[in-house]
N, C-alpha and C. Protein backbone atom coordinates (compact mmCIF):
# COMPACT_ATOMS: atom_id res chain seq x y z
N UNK A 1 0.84 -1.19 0.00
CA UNK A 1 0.00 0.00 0.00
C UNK A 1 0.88 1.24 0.00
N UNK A 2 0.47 2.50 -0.47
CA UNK A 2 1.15 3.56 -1.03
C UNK A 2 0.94 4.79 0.02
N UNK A 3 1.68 5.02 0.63
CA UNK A 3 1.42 5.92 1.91
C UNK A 3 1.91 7.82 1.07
N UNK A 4 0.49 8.15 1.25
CA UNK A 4 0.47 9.42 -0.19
C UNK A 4 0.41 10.33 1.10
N UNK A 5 1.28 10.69 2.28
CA UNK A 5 1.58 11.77 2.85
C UNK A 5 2.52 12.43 1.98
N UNK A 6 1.70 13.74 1.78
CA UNK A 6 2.86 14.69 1.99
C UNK A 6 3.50 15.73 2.85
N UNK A 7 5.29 15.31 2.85
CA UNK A 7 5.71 15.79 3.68
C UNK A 7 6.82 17.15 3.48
N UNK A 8 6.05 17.56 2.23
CA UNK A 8 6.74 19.01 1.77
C UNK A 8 5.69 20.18 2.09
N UNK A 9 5.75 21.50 2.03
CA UNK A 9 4.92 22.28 2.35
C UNK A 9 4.43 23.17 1.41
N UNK A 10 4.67 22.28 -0.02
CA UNK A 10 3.55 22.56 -0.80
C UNK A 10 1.85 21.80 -0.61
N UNK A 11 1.02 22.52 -0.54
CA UNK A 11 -0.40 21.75 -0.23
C UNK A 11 -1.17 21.03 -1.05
N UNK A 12 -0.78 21.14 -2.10
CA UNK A 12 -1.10 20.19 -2.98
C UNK A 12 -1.68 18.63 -2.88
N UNK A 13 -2.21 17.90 -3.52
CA UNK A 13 -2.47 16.53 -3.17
C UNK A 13 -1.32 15.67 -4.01
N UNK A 14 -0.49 14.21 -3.07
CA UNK A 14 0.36 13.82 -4.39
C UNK A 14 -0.31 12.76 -4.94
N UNK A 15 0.19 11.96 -6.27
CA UNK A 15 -0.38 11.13 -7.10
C UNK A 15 -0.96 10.19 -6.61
N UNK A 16 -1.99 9.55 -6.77
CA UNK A 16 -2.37 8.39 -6.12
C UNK A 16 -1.67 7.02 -6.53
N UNK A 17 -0.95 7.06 -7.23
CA UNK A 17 0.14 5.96 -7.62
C UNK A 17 1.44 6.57 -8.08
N UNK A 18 2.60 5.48 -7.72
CA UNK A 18 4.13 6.08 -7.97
C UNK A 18 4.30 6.21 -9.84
N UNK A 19 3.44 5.79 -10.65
CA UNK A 19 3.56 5.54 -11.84
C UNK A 19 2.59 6.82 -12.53
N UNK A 20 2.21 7.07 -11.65
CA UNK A 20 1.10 8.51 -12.27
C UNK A 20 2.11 9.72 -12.87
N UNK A 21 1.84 10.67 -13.67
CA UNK A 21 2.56 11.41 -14.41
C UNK A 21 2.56 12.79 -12.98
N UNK A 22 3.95 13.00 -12.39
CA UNK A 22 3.86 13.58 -10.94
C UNK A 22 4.20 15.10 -11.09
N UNK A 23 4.30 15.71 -12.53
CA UNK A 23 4.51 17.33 -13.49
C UNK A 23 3.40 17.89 -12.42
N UNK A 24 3.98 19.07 -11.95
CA UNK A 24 3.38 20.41 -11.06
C UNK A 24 3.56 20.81 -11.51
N UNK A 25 2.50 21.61 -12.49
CA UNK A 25 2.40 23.14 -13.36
C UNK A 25 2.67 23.94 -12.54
N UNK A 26 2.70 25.38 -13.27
CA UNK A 26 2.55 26.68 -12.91
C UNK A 26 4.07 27.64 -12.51
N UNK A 27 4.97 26.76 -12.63
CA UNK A 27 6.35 27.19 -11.93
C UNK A 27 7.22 26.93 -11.15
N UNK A 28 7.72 27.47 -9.90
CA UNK A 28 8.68 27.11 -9.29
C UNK A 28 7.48 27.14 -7.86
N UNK A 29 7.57 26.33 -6.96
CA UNK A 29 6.96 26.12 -5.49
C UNK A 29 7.43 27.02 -4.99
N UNK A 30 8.69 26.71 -4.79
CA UNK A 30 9.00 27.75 -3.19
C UNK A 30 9.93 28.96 -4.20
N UNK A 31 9.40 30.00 -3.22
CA UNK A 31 10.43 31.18 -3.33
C UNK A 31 12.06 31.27 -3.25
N UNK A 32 12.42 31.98 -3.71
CA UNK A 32 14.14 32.24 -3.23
C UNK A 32 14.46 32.65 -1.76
N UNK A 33 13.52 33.62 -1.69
CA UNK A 33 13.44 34.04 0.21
C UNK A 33 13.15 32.91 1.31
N UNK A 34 12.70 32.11 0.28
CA UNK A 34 12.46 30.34 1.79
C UNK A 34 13.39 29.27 1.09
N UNK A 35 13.97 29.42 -0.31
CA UNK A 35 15.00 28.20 0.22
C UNK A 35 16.28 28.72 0.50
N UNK A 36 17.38 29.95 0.13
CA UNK A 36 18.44 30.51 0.30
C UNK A 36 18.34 30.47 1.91
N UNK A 37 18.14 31.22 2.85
CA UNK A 37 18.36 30.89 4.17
C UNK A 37 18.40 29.39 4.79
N UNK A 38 17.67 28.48 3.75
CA UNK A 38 17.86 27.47 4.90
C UNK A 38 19.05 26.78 4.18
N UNK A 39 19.30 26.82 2.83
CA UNK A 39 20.50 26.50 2.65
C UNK A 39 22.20 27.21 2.88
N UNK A 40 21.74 28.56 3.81
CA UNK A 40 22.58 29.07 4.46
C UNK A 40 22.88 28.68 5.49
N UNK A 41 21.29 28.03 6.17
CA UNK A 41 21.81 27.25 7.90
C UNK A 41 22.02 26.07 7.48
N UNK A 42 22.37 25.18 6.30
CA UNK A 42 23.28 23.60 6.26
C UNK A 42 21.56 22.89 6.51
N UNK A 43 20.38 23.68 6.54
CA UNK A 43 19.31 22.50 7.24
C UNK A 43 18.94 21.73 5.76
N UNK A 44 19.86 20.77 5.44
CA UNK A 44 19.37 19.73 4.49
C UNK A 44 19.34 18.69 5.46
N UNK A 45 18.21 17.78 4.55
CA UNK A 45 17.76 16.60 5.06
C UNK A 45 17.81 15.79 3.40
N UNK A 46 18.87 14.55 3.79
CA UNK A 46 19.13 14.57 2.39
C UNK A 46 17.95 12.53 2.54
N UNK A 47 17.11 12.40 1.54
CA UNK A 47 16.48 11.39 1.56
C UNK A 47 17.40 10.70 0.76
N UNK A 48 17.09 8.78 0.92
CA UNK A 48 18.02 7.90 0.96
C UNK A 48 19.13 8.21 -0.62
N UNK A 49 18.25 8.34 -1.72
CA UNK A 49 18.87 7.98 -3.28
C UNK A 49 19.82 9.61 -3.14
N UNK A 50 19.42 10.64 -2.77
CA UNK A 50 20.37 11.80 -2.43
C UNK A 50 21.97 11.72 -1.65
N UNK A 51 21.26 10.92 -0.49
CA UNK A 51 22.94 10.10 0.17
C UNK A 51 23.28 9.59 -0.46
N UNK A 52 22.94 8.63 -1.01
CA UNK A 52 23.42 7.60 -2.18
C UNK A 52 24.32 8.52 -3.41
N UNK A 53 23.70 9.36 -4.12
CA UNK A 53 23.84 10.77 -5.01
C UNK A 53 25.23 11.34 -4.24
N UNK A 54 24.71 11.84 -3.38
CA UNK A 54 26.21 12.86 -2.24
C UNK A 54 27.61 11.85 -2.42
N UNK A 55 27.33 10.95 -1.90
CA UNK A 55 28.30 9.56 -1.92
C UNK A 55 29.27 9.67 -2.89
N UNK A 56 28.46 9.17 -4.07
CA UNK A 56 28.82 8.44 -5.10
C UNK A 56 29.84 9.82 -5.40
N UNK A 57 28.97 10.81 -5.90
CA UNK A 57 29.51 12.54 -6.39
C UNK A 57 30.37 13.10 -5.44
N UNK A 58 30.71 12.57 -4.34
CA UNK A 58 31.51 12.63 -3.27
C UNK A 58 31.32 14.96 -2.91
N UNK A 59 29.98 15.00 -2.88
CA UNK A 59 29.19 16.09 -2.26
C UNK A 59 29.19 16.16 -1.21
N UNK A 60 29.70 17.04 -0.97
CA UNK A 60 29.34 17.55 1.18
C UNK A 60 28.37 18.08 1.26
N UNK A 61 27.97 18.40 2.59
CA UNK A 61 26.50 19.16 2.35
C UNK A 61 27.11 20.74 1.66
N UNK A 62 27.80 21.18 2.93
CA UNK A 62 28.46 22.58 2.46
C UNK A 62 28.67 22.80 1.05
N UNK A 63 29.06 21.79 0.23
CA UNK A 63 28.74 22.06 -1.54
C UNK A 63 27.47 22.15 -1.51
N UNK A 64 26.98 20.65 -1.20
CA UNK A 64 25.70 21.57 -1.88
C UNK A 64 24.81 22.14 -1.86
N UNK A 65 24.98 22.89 -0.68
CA UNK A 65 23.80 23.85 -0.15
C UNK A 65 24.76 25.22 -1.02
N UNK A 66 26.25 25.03 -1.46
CA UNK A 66 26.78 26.45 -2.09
C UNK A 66 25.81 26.13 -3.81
N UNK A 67 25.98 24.78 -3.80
CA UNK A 67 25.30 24.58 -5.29
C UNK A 67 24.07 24.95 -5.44
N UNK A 68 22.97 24.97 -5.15
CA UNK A 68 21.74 25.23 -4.84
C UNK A 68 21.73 26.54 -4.59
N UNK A 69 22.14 27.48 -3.85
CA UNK A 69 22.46 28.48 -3.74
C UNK A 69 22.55 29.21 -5.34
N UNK A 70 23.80 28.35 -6.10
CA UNK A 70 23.82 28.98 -7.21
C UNK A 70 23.17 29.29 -7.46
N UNK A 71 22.20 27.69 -7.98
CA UNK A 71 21.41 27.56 -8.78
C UNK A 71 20.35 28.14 -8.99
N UNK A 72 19.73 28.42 -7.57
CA UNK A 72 18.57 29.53 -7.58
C UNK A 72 18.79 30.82 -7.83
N UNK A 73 20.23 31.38 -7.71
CA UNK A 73 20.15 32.99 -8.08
C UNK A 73 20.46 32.72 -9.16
N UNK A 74 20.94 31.91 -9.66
CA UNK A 74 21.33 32.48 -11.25
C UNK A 74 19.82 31.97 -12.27
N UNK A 75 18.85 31.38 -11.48
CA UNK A 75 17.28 31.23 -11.80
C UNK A 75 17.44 30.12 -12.81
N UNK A 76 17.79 28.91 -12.55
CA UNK A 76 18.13 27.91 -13.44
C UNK A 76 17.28 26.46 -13.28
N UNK A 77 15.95 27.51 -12.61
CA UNK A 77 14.63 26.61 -12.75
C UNK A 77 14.18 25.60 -13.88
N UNK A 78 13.82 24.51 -13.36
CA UNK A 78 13.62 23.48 -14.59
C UNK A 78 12.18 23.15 -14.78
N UNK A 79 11.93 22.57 -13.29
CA UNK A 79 10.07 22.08 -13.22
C UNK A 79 10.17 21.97 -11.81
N UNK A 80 8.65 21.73 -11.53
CA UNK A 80 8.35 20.76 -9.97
C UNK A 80 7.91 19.27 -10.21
N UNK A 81 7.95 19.15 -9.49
CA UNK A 81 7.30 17.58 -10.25
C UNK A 81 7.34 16.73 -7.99
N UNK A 82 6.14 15.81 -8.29
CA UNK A 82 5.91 15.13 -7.05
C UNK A 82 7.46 13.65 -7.22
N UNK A 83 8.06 14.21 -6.16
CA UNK A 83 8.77 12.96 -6.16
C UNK A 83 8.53 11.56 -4.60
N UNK A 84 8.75 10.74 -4.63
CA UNK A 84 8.58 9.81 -4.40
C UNK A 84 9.71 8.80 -3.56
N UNK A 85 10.17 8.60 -2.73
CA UNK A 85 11.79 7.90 -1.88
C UNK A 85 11.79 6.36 -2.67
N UNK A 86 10.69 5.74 -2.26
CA UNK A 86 10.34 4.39 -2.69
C UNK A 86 8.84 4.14 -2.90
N UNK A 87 8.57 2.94 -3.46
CA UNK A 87 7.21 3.21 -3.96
C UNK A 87 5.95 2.99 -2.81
N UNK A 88 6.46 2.77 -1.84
CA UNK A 88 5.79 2.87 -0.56
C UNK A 88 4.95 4.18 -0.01
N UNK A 89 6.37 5.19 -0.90
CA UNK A 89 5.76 7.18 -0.01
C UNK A 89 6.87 7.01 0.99
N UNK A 90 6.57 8.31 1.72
CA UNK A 90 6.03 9.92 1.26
C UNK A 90 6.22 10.34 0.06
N UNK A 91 5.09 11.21 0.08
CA UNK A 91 5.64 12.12 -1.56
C UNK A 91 5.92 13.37 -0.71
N UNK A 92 6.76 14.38 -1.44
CA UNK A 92 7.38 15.88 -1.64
C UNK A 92 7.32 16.50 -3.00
N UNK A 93 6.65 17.56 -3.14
CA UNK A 93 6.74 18.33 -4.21
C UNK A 93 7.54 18.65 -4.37
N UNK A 94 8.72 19.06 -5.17
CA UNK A 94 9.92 19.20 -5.49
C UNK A 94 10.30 20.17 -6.80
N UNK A 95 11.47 20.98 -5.98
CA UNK A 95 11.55 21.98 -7.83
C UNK A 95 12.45 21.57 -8.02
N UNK A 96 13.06 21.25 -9.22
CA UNK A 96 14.31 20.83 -10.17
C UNK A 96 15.17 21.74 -10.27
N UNK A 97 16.78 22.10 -10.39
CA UNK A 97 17.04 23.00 -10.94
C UNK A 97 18.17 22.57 -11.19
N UNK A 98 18.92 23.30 -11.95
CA UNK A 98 20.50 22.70 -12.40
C UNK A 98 21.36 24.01 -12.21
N UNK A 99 22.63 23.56 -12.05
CA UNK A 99 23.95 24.78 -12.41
C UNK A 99 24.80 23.82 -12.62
N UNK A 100 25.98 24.95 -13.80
CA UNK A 100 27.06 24.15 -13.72
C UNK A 100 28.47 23.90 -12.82
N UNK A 101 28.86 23.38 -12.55
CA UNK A 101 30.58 23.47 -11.64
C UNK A 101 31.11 23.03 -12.26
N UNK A 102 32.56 23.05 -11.78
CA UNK A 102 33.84 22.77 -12.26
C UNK A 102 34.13 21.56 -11.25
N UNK A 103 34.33 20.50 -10.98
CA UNK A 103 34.97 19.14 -10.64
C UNK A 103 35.71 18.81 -10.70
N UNK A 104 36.36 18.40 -9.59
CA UNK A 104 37.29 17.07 -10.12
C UNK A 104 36.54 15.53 -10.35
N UNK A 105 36.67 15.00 -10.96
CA UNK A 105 35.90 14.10 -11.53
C UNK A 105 37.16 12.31 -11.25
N UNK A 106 36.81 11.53 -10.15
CA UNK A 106 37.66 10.41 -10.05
C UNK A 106 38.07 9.61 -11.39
N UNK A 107 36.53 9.56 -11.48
CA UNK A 107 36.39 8.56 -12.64
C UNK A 107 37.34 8.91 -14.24
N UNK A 108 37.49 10.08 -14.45
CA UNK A 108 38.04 10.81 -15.26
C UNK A 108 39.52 11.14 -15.11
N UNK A 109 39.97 11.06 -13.96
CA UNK A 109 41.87 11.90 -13.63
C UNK A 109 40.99 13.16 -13.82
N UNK A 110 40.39 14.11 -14.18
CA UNK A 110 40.64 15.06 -14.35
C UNK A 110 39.70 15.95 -13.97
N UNK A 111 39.71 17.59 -14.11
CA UNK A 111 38.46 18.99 -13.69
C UNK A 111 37.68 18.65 -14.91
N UNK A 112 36.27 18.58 -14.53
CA UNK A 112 35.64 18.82 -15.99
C UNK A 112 34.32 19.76 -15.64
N UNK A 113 33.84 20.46 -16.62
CA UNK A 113 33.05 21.15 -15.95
C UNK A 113 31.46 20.15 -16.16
N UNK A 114 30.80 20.14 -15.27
CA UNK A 114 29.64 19.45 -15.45
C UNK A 114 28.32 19.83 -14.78
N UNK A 115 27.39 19.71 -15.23
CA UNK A 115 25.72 20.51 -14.93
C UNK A 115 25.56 18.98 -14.27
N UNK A 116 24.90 19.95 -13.10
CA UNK A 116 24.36 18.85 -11.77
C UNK A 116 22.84 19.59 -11.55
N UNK A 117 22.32 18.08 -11.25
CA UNK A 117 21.05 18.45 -11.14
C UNK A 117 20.26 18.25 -9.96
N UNK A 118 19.64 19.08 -9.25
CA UNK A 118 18.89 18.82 -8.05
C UNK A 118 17.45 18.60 -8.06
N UNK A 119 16.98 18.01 -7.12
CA UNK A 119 15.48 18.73 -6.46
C UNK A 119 15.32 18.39 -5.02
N UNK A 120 14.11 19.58 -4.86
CA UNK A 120 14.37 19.36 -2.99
C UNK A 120 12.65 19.71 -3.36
N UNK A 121 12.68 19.86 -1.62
CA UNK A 121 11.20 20.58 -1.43
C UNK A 121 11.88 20.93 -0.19
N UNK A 122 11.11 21.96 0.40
CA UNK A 122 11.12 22.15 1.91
C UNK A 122 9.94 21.61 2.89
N UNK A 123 10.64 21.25 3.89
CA UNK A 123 9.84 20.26 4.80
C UNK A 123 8.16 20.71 5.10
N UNK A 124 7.47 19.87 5.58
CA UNK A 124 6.36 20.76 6.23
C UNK A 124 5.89 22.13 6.76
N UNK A 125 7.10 21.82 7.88
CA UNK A 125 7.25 23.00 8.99
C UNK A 125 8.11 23.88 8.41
N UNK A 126 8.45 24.14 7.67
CA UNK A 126 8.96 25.16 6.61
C UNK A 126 10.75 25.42 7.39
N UNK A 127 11.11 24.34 8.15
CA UNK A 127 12.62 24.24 8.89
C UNK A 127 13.64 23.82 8.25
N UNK A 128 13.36 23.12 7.31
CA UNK A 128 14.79 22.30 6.03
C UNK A 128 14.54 21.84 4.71
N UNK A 129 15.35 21.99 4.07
CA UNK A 129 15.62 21.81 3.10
C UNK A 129 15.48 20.24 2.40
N UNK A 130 14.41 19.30 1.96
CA UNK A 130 14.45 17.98 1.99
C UNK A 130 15.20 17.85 0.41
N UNK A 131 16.15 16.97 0.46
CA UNK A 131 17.06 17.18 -0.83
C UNK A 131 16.74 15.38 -1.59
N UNK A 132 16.50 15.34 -2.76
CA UNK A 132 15.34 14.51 -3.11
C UNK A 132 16.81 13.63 -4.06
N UNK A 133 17.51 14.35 -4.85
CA UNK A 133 18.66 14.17 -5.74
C UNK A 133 19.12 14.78 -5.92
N UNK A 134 20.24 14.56 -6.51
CA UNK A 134 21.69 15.36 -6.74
C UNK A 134 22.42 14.84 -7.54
N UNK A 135 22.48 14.99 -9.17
CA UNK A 135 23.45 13.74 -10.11
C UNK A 135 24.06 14.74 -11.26
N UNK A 136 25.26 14.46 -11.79
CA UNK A 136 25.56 15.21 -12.69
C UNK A 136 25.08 14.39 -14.02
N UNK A 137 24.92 15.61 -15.12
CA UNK A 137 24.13 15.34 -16.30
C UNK A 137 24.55 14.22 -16.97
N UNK A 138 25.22 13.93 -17.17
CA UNK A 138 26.21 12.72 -17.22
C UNK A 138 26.92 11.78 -16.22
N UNK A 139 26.20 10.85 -16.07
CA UNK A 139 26.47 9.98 -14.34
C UNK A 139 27.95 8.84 -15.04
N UNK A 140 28.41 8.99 -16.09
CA UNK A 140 29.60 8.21 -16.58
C UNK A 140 31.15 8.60 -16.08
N UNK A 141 30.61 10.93 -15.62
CA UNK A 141 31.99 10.90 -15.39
C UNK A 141 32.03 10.86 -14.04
C-alpha cells in the first residue's frame, strides 16, 4: 500500500500511484526568500537515493547547499514535479534545478566542468531543506 503523505509544504495533493505522471504546473513552489536561508543554515535533510547521489559525487553538504544556492540565483529553474523515496511514499513536491561546476571528476583523472542536477522541497514545517537528488548530467563521469 502507497502511503500518499505529503511531507513538503507545498499543499497540494500527491499522485495516487508512484507511476502517475507527478509534473506540477505553474512554476517554481517555493520562493528564493524560503530556500536561500535554509541552505545558508546547512538544514538539508538529504532522503536515501540523495545520500546515495552525495556519496557516489563525493558532495558535502556545504557544496551543496553552495550549489543550490547557485542555482537559484542564477534562476536555473527546470520544473516541480511530485517525487517519491520508494514506492511505498512519502511524496514531496519538489523543484528541479540545475547549475554548472567545475569538478574534479575520479572517474576521469581530471576537472571537468559538469551541470548537476537537483530537487528538494522544503519540509512541512517550513525548517529544512528535503534534498530529493543530486546527479551530474552525465552519471559516466
Amino acid at each position: 500500500m502507497i502511503n500518499n503523505q505529503n511531507v513538503s509544504k507545498y499543499n497540494g495533493k500527491p499522485p495516487v500511484s508512484s507511476n502517475a505522471d507527478g509534473i506540477i504546473y505553474g512554476g517554481s513552489l517555493y520562493a528564493a526568500d524560503e530556500i536561500l536561508p535554509l541552505c545558508k543554515e546547512h538544514s538539508l535533510f538529504l532522503w536515501p537515493n540523495a545520500a546515495l547521489d552525495a556519496r557516489k559525487w563525493n558532495l558535502q553538504p556545504a557544496e551543496l547547499c553552495s550549489l543550490i544556492i547557485k542555482a537559484v540565483n542564477e534562476g536555473n529553474y527546470l520544473n516541480s514535479q511530485w517525487c517519491i523515496p520508494s514506492p511505498k511514499g512519502p511524496w514531496a513536491a519538489c523543484d528541479g534545478y540545475s547549475v554548472y561546476t567545475t569538478r574534479y571528476m575520479i572517474t576521469k583523472q581530471a576537472v571537468v566542468e559538469t551541470q548537476i542536477y537537483f530537487k528538494f522541497a522544503i519540509n512541512k514545517k517550513g525548517t529544512g531543506l528535503l534534498v530529493i537528488s543530486n546527479h551530474p548530467e552525465d552519471e559516466s563521469i
